[in-house]
Protein backbone atom coordinates (compact mmCIF):
# COMPACT_ATOMS: atom_id res chain seq x y z
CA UNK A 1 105.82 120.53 -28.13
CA UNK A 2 103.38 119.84 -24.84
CA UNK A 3 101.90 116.82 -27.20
CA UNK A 4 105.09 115.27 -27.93
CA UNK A 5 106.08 115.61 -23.95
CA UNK A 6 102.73 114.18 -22.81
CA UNK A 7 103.48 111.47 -25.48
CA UNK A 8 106.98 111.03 -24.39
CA UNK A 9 106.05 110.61 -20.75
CA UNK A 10 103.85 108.40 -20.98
CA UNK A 11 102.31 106.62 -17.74
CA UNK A 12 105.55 107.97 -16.15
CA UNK A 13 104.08 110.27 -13.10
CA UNK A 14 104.91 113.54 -13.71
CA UNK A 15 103.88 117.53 -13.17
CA UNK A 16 104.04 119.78 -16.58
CA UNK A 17 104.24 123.35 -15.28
CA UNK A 18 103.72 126.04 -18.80
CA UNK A 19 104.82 129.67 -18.13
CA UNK A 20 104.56 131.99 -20.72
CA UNK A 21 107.28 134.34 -20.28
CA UNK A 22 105.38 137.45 -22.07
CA UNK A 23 102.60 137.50 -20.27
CA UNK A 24 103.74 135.99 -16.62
CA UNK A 25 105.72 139.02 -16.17
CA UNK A 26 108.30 137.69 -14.93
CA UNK A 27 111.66 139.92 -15.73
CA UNK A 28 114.19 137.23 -14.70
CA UNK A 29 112.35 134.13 -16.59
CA UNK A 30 112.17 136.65 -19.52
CA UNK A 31 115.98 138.02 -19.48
CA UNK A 32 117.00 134.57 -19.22
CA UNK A 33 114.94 132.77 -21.65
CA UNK A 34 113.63 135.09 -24.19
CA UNK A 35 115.94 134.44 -27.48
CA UNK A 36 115.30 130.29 -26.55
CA UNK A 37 112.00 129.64 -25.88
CA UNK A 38 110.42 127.07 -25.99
CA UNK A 39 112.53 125.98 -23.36
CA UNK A 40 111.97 122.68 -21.61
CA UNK A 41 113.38 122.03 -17.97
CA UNK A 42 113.34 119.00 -15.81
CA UNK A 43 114.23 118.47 -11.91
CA UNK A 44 113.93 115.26 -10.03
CA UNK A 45 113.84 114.53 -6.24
CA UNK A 46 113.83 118.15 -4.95
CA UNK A 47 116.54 119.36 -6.93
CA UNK A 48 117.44 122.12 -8.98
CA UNK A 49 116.09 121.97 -12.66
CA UNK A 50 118.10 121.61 -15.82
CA UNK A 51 117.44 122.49 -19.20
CA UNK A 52 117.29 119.80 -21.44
CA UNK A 53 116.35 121.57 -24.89
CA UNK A 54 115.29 125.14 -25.99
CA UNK A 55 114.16 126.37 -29.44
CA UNK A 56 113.08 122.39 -30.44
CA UNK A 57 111.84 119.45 -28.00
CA UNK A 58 115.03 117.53 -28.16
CA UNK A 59 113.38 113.88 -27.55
CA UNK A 60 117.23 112.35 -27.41
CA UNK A 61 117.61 114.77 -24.82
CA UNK A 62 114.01 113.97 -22.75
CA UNK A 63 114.82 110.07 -22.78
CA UNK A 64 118.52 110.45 -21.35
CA UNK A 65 117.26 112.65 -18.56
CA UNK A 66 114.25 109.94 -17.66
CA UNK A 67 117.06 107.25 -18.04
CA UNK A 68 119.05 108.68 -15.31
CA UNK A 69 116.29 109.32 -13.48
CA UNK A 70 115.11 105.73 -13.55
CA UNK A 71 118.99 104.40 -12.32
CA UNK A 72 119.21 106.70 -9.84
């Protein structure tokens, strides 16, 4: 999935932050996440982050969320 984002991105500037739920630690990351990982979510301008896809990278889903970023 991280190829297909980096590919997907492109030359579009942008921070990819992997956590590994199992072995962060992290009880709230896991109890929310567990059952749907991978999970991919995306924030813009300061603000709180969405999930765009979990189990499969949803590429449909990637490309509507840069979209709106780019006529906001």
């Amino acid at each position: 999935m991280f190829e297909q984002l980096q590919a997907a991105l492109g030359d579009i500037v942008h921070t990819i932050e992997v956590i590994d739920i199992d072995l962060d630690g992290n009880e709230e990351l896991l109890a929310r996440y567990d059952e749907l990982v991978p999970v991919l979510l995306a924030s813009r301008d300061g603000k709180s982050s969405q999930q765009l896809c979990h189990y499969f990278f949803d590429l449909a889903s990637l490309h509507a969320f840069l979209e709106q970023s780019r006529d906001a």
